[in-house]
Protein backbone atom coordinates (compact mmCIF):
# COMPACT_ATOMS: atom_id res chain seq x y z
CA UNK A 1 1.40 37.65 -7.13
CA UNK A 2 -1.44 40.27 -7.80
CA UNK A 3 -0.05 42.52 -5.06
CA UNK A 4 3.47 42.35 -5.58
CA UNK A 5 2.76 43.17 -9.47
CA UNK A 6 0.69 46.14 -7.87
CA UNK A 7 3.29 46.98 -5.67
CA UNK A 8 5.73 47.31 -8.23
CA UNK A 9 4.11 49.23 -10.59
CA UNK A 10 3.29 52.20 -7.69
CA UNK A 11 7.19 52.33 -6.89
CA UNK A 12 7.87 52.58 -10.60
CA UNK A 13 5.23 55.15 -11.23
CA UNK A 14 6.28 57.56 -8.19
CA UNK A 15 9.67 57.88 -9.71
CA UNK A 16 8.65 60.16 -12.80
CA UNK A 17 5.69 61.97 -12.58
CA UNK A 18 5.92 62.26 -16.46
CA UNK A 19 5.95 59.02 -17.04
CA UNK A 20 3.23 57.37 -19.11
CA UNK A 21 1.96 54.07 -17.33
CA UNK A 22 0.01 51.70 -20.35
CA UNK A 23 -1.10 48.34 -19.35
CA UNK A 24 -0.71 45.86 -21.92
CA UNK A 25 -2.66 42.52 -21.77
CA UNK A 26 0.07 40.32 -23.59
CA UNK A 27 3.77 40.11 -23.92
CA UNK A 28 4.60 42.03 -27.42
CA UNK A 29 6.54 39.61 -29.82
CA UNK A 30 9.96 41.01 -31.71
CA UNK A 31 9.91 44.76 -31.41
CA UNK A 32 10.93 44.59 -35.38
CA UNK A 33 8.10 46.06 -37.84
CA UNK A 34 9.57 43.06 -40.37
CA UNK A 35 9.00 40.55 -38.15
CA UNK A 36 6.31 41.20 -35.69
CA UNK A 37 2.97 39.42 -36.11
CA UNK A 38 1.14 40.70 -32.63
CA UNK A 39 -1.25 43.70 -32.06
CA UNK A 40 0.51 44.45 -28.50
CA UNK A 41 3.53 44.42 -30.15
CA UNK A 42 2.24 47.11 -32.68
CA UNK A 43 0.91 48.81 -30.13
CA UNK A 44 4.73 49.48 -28.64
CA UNK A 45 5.92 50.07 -32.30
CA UNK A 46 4.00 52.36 -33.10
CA UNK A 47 5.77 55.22 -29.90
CA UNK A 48 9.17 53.90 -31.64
CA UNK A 49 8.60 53.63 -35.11
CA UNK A 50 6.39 56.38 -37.63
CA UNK A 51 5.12 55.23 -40.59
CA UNK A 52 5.33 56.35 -43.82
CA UNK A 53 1.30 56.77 -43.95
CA UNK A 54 -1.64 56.51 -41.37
CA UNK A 55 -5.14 56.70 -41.30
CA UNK A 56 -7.96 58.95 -39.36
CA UNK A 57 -11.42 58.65 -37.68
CA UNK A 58 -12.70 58.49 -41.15
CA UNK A 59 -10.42 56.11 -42.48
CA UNK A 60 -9.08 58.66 -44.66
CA UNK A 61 -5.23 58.10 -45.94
CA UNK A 62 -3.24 61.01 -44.12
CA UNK A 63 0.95 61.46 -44.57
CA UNK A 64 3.50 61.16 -41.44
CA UNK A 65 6.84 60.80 -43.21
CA UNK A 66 5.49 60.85 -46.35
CA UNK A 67 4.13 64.06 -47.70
CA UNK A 68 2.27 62.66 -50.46
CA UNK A 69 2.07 60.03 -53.38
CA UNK A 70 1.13 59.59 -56.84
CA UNK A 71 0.41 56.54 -59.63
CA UNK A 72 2.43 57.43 -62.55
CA UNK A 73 0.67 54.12 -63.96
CA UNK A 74 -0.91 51.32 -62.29
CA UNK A 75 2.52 49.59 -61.38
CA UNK A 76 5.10 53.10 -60.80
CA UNK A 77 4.46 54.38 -57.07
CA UNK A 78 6.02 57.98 -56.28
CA UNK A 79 6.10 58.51 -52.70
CA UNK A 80 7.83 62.13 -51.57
CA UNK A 81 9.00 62.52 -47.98
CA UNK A 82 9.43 65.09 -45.53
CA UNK A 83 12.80 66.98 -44.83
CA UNK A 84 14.99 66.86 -42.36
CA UNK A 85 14.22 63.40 -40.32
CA UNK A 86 16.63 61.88 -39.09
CA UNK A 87 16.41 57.93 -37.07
CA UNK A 88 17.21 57.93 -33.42
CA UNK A 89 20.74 57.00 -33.93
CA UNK A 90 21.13 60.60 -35.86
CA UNK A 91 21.32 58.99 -39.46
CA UNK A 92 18.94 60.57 -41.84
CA UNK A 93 15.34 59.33 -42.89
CA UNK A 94 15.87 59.29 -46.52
CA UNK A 95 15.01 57.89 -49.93
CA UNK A 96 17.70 55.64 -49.30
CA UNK A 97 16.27 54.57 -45.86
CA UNK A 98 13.07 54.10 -47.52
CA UNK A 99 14.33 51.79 -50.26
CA UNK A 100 16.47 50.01 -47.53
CA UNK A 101 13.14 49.30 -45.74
CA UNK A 102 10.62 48.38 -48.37
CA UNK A 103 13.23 45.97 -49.47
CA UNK A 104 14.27 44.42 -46.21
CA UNK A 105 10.23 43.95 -45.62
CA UNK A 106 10.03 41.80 -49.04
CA UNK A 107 13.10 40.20 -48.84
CA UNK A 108 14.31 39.39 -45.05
CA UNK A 109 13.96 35.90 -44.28
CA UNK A 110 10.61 35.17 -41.94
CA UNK A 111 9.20 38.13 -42.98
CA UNK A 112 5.59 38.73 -42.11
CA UNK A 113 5.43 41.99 -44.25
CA UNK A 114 6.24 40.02 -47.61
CA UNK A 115 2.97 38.60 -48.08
CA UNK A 116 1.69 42.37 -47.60
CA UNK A 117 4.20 43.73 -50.27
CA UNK A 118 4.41 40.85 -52.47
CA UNK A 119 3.53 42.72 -55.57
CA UNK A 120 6.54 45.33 -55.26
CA UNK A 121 9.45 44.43 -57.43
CA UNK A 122 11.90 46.90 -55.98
CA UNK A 123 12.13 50.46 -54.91
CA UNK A 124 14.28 53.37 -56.92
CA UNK A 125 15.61 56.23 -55.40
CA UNK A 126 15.06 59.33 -57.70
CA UNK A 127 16.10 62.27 -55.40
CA UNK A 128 17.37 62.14 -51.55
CA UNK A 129 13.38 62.96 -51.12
CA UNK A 130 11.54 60.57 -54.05
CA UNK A 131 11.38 57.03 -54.43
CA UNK A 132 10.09 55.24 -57.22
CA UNK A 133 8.28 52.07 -56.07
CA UNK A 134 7.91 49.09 -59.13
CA UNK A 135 5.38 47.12 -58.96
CA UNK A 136 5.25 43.24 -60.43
CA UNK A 137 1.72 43.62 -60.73
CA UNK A 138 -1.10 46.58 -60.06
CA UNK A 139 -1.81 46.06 -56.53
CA UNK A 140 -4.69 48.61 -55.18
CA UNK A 141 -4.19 48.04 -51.03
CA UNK A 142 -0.53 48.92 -51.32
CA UNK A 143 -0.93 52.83 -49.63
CA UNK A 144 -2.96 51.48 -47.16
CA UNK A 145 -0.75 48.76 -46.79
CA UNK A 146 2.02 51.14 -45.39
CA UNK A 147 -0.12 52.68 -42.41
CA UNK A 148 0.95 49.79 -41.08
CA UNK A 149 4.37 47.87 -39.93
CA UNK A 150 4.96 47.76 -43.80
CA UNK A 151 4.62 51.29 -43.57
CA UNK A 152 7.44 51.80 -40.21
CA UNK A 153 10.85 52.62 -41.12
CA UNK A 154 14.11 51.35 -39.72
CA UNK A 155 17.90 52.82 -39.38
CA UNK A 156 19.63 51.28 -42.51
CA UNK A 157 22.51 51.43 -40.05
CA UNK A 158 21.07 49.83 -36.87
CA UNK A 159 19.15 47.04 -38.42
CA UNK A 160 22.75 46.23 -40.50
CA UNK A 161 24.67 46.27 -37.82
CA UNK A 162 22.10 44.25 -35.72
CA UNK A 163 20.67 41.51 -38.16
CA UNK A 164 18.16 39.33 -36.74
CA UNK A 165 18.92 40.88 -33.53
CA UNK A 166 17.26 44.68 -34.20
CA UNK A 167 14.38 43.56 -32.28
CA UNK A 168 16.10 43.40 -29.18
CA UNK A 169 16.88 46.94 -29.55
CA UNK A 170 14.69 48.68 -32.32
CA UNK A 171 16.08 52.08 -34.08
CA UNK A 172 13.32 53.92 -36.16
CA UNK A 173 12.10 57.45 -36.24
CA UNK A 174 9.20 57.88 -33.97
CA UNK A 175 8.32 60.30 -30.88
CA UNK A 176 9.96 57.92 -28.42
CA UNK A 177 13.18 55.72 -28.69
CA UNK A 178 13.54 52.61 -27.27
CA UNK A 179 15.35 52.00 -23.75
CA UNK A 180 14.54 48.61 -21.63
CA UNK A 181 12.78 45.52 -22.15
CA UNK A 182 12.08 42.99 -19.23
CA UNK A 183 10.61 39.66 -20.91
CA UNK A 184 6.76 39.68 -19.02
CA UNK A 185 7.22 42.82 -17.29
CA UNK A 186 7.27 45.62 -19.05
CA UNK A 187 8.85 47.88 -22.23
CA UNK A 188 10.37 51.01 -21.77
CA UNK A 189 10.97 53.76 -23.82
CA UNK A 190 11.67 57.63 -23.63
CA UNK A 191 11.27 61.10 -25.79
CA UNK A 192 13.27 61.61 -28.25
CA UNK A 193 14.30 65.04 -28.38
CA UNK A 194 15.05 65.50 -32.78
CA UNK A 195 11.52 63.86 -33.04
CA UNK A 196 10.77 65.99 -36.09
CA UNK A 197 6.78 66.65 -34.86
CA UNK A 198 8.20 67.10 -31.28
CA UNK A 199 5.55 69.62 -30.17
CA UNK A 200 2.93 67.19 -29.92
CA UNK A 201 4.58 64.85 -27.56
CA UNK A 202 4.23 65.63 -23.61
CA UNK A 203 5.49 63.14 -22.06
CA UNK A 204 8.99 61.97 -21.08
CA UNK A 205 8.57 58.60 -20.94
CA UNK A 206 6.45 55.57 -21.33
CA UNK A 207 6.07 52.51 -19.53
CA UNK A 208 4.56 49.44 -21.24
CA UNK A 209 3.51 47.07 -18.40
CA UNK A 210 2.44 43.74 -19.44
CA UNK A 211 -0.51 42.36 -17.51
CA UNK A 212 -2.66 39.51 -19.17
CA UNK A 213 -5.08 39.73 -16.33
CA UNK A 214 -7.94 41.92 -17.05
CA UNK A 215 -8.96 42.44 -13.61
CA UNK A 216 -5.44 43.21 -12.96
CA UNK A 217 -5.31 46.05 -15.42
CA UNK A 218 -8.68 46.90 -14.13
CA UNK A 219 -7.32 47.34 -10.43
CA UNK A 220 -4.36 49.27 -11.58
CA UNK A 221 -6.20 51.96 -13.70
CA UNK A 222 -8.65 52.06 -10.55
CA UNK A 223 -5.73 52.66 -8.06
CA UNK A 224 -4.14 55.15 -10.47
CA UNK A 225 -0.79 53.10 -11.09
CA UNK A 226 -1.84 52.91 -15.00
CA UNK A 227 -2.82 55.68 -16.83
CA UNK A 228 -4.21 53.89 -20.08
CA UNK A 229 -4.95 50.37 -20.38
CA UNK A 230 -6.66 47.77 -22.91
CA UNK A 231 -10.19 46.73 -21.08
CA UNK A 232 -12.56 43.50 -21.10
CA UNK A 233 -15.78 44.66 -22.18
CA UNK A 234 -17.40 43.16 -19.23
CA UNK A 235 -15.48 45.78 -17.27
CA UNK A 236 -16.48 48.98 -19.62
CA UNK A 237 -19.21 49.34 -16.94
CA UNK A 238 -16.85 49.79 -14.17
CA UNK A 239 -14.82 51.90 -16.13
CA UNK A 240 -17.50 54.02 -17.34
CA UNK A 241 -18.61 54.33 -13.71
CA UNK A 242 -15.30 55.42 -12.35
CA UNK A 243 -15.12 59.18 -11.95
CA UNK A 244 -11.38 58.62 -11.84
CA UNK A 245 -11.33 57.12 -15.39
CA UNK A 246 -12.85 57.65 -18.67
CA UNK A 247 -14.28 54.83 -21.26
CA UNK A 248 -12.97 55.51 -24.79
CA UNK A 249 -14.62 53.01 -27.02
CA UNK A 250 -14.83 52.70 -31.12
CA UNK A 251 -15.74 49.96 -33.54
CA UNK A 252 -12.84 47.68 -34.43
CA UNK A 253 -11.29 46.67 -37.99
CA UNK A 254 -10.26 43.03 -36.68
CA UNK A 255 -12.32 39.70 -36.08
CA UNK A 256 -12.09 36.94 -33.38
CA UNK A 257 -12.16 33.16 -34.95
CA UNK A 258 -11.43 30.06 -34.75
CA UNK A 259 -8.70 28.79 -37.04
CA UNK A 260 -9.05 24.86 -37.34
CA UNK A 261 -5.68 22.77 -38.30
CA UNK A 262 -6.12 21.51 -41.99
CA UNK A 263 -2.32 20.51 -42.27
CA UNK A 264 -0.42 17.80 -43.02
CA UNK A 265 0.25 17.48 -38.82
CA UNK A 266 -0.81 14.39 -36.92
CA UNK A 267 -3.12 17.13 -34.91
CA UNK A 268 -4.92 17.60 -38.27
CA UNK A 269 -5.83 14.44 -39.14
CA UNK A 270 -9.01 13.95 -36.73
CA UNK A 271 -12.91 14.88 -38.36
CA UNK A 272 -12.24 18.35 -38.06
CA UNK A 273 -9.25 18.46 -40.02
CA UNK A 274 -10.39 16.65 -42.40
CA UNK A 275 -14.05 16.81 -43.08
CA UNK A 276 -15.67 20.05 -43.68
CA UNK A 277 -19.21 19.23 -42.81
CA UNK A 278 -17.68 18.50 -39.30
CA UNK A 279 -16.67 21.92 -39.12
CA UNK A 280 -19.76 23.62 -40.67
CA UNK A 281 -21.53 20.59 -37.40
CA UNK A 282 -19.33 23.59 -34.93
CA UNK A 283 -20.27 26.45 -37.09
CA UNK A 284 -23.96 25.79 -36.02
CA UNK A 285 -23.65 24.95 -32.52
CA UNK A 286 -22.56 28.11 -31.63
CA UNK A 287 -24.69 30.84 -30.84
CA UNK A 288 -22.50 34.03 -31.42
CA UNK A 289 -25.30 36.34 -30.38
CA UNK A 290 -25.23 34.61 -26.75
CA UNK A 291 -21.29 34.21 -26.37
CA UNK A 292 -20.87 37.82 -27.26
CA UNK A 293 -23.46 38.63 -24.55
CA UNK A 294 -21.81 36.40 -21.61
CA UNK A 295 -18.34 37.12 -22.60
CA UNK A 296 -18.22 40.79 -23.88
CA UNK A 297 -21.21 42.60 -22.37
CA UNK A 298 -22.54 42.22 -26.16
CA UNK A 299 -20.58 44.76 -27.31
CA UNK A 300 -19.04 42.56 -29.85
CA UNK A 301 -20.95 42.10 -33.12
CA UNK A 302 -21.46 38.45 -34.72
CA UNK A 303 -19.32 37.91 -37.62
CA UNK A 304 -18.93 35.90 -40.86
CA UNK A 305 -16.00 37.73 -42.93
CA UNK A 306 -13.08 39.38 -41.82
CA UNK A 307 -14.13 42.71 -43.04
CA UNK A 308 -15.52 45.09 -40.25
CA UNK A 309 -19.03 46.80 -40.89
CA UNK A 310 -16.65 49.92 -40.69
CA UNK A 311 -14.86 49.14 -43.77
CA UNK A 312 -16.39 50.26 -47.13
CA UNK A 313 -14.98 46.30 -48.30
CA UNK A 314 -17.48 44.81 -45.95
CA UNK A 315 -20.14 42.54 -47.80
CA UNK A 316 -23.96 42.88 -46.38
CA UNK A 317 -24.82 39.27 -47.87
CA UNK A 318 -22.03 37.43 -45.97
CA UNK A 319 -24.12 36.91 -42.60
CA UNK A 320 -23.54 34.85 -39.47
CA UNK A 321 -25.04 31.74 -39.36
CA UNK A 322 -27.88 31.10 -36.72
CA UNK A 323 -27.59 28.55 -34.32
CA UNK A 324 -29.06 25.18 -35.18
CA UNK A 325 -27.76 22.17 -33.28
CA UNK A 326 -30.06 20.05 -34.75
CA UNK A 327 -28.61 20.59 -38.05
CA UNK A 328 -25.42 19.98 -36.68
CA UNK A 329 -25.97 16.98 -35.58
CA UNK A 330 -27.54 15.99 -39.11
CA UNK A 331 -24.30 17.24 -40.03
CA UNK A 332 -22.23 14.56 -38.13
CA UNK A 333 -23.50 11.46 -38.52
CA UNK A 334 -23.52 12.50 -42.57
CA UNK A 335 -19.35 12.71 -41.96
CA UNK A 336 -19.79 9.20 -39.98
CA UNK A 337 -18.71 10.56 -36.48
CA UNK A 338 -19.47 8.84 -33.32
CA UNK A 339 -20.39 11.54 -31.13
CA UNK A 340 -19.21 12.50 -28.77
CA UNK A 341 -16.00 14.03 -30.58
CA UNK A 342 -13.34 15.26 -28.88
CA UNK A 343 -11.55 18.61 -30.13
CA UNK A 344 -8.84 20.08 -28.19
CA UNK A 345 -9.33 23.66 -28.33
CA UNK A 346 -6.55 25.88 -27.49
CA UNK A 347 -7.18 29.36 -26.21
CA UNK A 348 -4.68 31.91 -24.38
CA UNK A 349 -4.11 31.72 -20.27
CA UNK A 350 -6.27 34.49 -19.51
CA UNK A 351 -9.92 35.06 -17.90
CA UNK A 352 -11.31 36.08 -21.49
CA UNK A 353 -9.94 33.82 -23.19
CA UNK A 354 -10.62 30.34 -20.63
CA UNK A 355 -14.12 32.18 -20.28
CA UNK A 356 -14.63 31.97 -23.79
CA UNK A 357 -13.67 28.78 -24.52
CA UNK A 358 -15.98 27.18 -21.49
CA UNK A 359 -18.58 28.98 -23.49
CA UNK A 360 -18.08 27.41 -26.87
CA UNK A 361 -17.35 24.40 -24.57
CA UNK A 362 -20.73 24.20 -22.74
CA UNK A 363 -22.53 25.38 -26.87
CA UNK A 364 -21.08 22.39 -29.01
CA UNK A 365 -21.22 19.85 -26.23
CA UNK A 366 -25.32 20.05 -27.49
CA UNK A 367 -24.31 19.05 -30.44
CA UNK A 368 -22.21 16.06 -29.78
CA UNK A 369 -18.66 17.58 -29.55
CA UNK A 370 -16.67 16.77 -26.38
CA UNK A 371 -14.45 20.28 -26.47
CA UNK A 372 -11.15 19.87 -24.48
CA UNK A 373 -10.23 23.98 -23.43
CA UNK A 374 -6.12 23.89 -23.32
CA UNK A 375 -5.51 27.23 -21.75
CA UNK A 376 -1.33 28.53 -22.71
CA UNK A 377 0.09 31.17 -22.36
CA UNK A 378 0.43 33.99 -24.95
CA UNK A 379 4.17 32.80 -26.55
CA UNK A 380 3.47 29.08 -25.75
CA UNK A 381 0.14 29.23 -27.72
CA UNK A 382 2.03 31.36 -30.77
CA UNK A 383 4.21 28.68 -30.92
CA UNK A 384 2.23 25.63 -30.59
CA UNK A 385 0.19 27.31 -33.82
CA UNK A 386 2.95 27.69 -35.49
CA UNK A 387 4.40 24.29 -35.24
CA UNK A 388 0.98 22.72 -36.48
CA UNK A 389 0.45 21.24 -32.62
CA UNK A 390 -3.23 22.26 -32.38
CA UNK A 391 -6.23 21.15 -33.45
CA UNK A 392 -8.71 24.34 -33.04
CA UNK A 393 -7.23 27.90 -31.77
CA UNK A 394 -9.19 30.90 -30.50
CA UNK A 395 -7.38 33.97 -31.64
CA UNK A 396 -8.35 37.01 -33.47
CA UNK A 397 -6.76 40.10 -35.70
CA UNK A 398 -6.74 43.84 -34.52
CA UNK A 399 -7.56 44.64 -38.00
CA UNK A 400 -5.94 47.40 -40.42
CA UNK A 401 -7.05 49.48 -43.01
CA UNK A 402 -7.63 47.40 -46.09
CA UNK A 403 -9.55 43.74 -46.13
CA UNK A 404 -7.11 42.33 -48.28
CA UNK A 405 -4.44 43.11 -45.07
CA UNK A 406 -7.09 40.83 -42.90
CA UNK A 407 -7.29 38.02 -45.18
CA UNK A 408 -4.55 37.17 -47.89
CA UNK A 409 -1.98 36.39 -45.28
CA UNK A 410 -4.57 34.08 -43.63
CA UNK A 411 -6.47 32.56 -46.70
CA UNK A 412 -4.32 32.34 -49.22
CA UNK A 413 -2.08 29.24 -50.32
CA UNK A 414 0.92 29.27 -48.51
CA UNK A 415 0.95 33.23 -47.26
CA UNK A 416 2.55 33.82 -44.05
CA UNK A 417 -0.27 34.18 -41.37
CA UNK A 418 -2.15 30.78 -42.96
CA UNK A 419 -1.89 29.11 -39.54
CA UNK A 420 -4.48 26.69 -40.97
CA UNK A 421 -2.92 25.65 -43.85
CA UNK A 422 -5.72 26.11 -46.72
CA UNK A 423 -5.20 26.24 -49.89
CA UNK A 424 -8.72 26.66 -52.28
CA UNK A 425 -7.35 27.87 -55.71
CA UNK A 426 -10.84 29.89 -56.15
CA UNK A 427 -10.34 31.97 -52.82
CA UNK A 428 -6.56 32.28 -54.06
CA UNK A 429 -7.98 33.46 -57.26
CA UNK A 430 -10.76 35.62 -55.83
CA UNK A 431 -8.03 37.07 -53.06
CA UNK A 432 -6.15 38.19 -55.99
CA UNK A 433 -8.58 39.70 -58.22
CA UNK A 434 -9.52 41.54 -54.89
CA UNK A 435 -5.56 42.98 -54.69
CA UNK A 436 -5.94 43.99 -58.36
CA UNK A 437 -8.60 45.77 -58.86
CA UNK A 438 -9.10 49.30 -58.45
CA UNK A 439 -12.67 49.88 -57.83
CA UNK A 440 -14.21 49.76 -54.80
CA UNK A 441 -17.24 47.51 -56.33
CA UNK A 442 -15.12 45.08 -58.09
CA UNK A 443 -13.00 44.56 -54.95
CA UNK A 444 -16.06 44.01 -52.71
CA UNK A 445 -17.69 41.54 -55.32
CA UNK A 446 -14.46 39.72 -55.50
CA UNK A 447 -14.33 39.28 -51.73
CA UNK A 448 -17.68 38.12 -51.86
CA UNK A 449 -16.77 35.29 -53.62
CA UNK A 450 -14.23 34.49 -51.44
CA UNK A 451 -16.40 34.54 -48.28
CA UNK A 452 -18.67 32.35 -49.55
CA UNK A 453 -16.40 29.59 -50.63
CA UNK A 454 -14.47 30.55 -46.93
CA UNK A 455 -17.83 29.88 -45.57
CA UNK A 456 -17.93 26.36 -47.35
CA UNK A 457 -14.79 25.05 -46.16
CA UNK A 458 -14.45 27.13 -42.64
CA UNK A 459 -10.72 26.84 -42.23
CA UNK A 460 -11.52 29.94 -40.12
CA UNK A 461 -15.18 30.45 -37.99
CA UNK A 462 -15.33 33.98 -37.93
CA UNK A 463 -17.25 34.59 -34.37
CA UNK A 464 -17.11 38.12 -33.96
CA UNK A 465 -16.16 41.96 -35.16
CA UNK A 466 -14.26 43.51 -31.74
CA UNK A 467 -15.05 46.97 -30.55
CA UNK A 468 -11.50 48.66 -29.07
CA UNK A 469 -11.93 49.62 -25.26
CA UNK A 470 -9.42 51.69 -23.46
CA UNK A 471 -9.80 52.72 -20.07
CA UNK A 472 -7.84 56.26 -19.62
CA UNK A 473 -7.04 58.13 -16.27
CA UNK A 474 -8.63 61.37 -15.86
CA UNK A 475 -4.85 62.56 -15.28
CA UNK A 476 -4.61 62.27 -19.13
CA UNK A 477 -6.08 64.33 -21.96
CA UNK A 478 -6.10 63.81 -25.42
CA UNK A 479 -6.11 60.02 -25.70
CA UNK A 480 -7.88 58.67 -28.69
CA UNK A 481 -8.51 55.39 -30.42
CA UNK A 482 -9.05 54.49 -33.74
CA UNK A 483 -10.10 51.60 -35.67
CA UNK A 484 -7.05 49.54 -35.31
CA UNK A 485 -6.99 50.01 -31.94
CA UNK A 486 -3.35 51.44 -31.31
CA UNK A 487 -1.87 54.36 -29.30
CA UNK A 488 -1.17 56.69 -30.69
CA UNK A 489 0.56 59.52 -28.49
CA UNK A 490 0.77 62.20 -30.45
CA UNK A 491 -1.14 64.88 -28.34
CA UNK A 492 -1.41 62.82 -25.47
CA UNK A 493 -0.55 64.92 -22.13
CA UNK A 494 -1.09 65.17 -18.78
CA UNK A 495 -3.92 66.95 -17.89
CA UNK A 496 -4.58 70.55 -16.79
C-alpha cells in the first residue's frame, strides 16, 4: 500500500513541474470556512480562501482584504476593504459580500463560526467599500477573530446557489481556486489568474496529498515526491539531517488534551464521567515531561491551559501538575473505585497517535487504570466524538490568535466545539468577562480564574503546547510557518 501511494504520487508530480506537492497527515473535513472544524482542512482553505485579517511572526494584526478598521464605540466595528477584488467566479468582493459572509457565519445552521461571532448583531453596509459591524455586546477578540475561517470570505453567489453543498466545491477569493477533490487522496487546486496580490504567487498549482502516516510523508519528502509536508517531531532529526530538505520549526498557539465524556451518553456514565477526583486520579498518573520526550523528541512543552507561552493571554501560575501516582491512587479509592478501571481511550489510526496512547496506557496502568487504546480513523473518530460514543479522546487544537478562540467553543455551556459537554456557570462567567474586557490584564486575570476551576473539574487534561514542524524541499524557497501552523503561499516559489 506504501509503494503504490509512492508510486502514485511520482507519476502525479512528473506531470507539472510547477506543481506544488504538500503532504497532509489527515483527510480535511468540509472545504467551507462556516463549517469546517479541522486544522488540515484550514490548512487547504487558507490557498482558496483570504481573509479579511491575518497575523505575523509577531502576532501583530496585519490587513489582506481589509485595509484597516476602527471602534467608533465599543459595540460599532468599521472595517474598509480593498478595491477591485473580485471571487473566483468573477463577482466582486464587496461590502455586500462581506455582510453576506459575517452573517451566513452567525446564522447558517451547524455553524462552527457562531460561537466565534456570537456577539455580532448584524453587519451594515455603508459604502460598496465600508461595513458597519453591530455588536450585541463589546467583544475584544473579535479582529483577531477574523484572521481566521471567521475571517475567509465566500461568493454570495456560489454559496447561494450551492447551499450546504459549497463545500464540495468552495468559491472564495484567494491565490488559488479550487479544482478536484478525491475523498483520502488528495485536494487539488490551481492559480488563479485575477488573484488581486498575484505577484507573490509562483506556482501553478498545488497538490494536497493526504497521508496519515508520518513515515510515509517522511519517505516522500526524502524521495522528492513532496515538496512540503507536516512532520512527527521524532523525525525533525532526519529532516534536519537531510541535505535535500530543510527543518522549519516555530512554537505553536494550540494544545494536545484529553477531552473526557461528561454527557448525558451511556459512555459517560462510568467514574470518569462522573466523578472528578477520578479524573484529577489520571491527571497525576501522567508524567507529561516523559510522554513528550518518548513521543515528540521533547519538543513539546507540558501544558495546563490552552493558552500558548507565545500568547501575551498565557497565565505563568497555571502550571502542569507533577506526576504522583501515589496520590492518585489516594484519589480513587476516595471516589470508591475498584481498581483496576477500565477507560476506553480513543485516539486517531496513526503511529503518533497509537504511540501516544500506549504511553498514557503503560503511565495510568501504575495507578490502577486499565486504559483500553481504540485506534479510528480521522472521520470515524470525529464522528464517534460527536455522537457522545467515547469515553476519553486524544485530540488537540492548532491554535489561533486569541485564547478566547481556544477555549469558549470548548468550555463554555453549550458552545459548539464542547465535545465534553461541561457546563460550570463560573468558567461560563469568567469566559465571558474574558470576551469583554479590553485590557490585556483584566483578560488574563479572568482566564485565570477559569483555568483554575478547569483544573478542578478537568473536562479537558491539557498535556501539552505543540511546536509546528514542516519539512520543506530544498527545491522550494520562501516557505514559512507561523504560530498557527498554516501555509501560507504567498511568496512561496521554486527555487533558483
Amino acid at each position: 500500500m506504501f509503494l503504490a501511494g509512492l508510486l502514485l504520487l511520482v507519476g502525479f508530480g512528473a506531470a507539472d513541474a510547477q506543481t506544488l506537492r504538500v503532504g497532509l497527515r489527515d483527510d480535511p473535513d468540509i472545504l467551507d470556512p462556516t463549517l469546517s472544524r479541522t486544522y488540515v482542512g484550514t490548512v487547504v482553505m487558507t490557498a482558496i480562501c483570504d481573509k479579511l485579517f491575518d497575523f505575523d511572526e509577531k502576532l501583530n494584526i496585519v490587513p489582506v482584504l481589509a485595509t484597516g478598521y476602527e471602534w467608533q464605540d465599543e459595540k460599532t466595528l468599521i472595517i474598509r476593504l480593498r478595491q477591485g477584488i473580485t471571487f473566483h467566479d468573477g463577482t466582486p468582493l464587496d461590502a455586500e459580500a462581506v455582510k453576506y459572509t459575517l452573517e451566513r457565519h452567525l446564522n447558517l445552521s451547524g455553524s462552527y463560526r457562531r460561537s466565534e461571532i456570537g456577539a455580532m448583531e448584524r453587519a451594515e453596509v455603508m459604502d460598496p467599500l465600508t461595513v458597519r459591524v453591530l455588536m450585541r455586546r463589546p467583544f475584544a477578540p473579535f479582529i483577531a477573530v477574523l484572521t481566521d475561517r471567521a475571517g475567509m470570505l465566500v461568493s454570495p453567489r456560489a454559496a447561494e446557489a450551492a447551499g450546504r453543498d459549497f463545500g464540495r466545491h468552495p468559491v472564495c477569493a484567494g491565490p488559488f481556486r479550487f479544482v478536484e477533490r478525491v475523498a483520502q487522496d488528495r485536494v487539488v487546486v490551481e492559480r488563479f489568474p485575477s488573484y488581486w496580490d498575484a505577484g507573490r504567487i509562483h506556482y501553478g498549482r498545488v497538490q494536497y496529498s493526504i497521508m496519515p502516516n508520518s513515515t510515509a510523508r517522511l519517505a516522500n519528502l526524502q524521495s522528492g515526491t513532496l515538496d512540503v509536508a507536516e512532520v512527527a517531531p521524532l523525525d525533525a532529526e532526519a529532516v534536519a539531517k537531510d541535505r535535500r530538505l530543510s527543518l522549519v520549526s516555530v512554537p505553536s498557539l494550540g494544545y494536545g488534551a484529553l477531552t473526557v465524556n461528561l454527557g448525558d451518553f451511556p459512555q459517560a456514565r462510568g467514574p470518569m464521567g462522573r466523578d472528578a477526583r477520578v479524573r484529577q486520579a489520571f491527571s497525576l498518573s501522567l508524567d507529561r515531561k516523559a510522554l513528550s520526550e518518548v513521543v515528540f523528541a521533547g519538543l513539546y512543552e507540558p501544558a495546563a491551559q490552552p493558552t500558548s507561552p507565545a500568547s501575551p493571554l498565557h497565565v505563568p501560575s497555571i502550571v502542569p501538575p507533577q506526576r504522583d501516582v501515589a496520590r492518585a491512587r489516594t484519589l480513587l479509592r476516595e471516589a470508591g473505585v475498584t481498581t483496576p478501571l477500565r477507560v476506553a481511550l480513543t485516539v486517531y489510526n496513526t503511529p503518533q497517535g497509537v504511540q501516544t496512547g500506549e504511553v498514557i496506557q503503560a503511565m495510568a496502568a501504575e495507578a490502577g487504570f486499565e486504559v483500553e487504546v481504540k485506534a479510528l480513523e480521522f472521520g470515524a473518530a470525529l464522528s464517534a466524538v460527536n455522537n457522545g460514543d467515547y469515553v476519553v479522546t486524544l485530540g488537540g487544537w492548532s491554535g489561533l490568535l486569541d485564547t478566547d478562540s481556544n477555549s469558549w467553543s470548548f468550555l463554555h455551556t453549550g458552545a459548539a466545539l464542547n465535545m465534553a459537554r461541561y457546563s460550570n456557570a463560573e468558567v461560563d462567567s469568567a469566559l465571558d468577562r474574558a470576551r469583554e474586557e479590553a485590557g490585556m490584564a483584566a483578560r488574563r486575570m479572568a482566564y485565570e480564574g477559569a483555568w483554575r476551576k478547569v483544573s478542578e473539574d478537568l473536562p479537558l487534561i491539557y498535556l501539552w503546547q505543540p511546536r509546528n514542524v514542516a519539512g520543506v524541499s530544498r527545491r522550494v524557497s520562501g516557505f514559512r510557518l507561523l504560530a498557527d501552523g498554516l501555509y501560507r503561499l504567498q511568496d512561496v516559489r521554486p527555487a533558483p
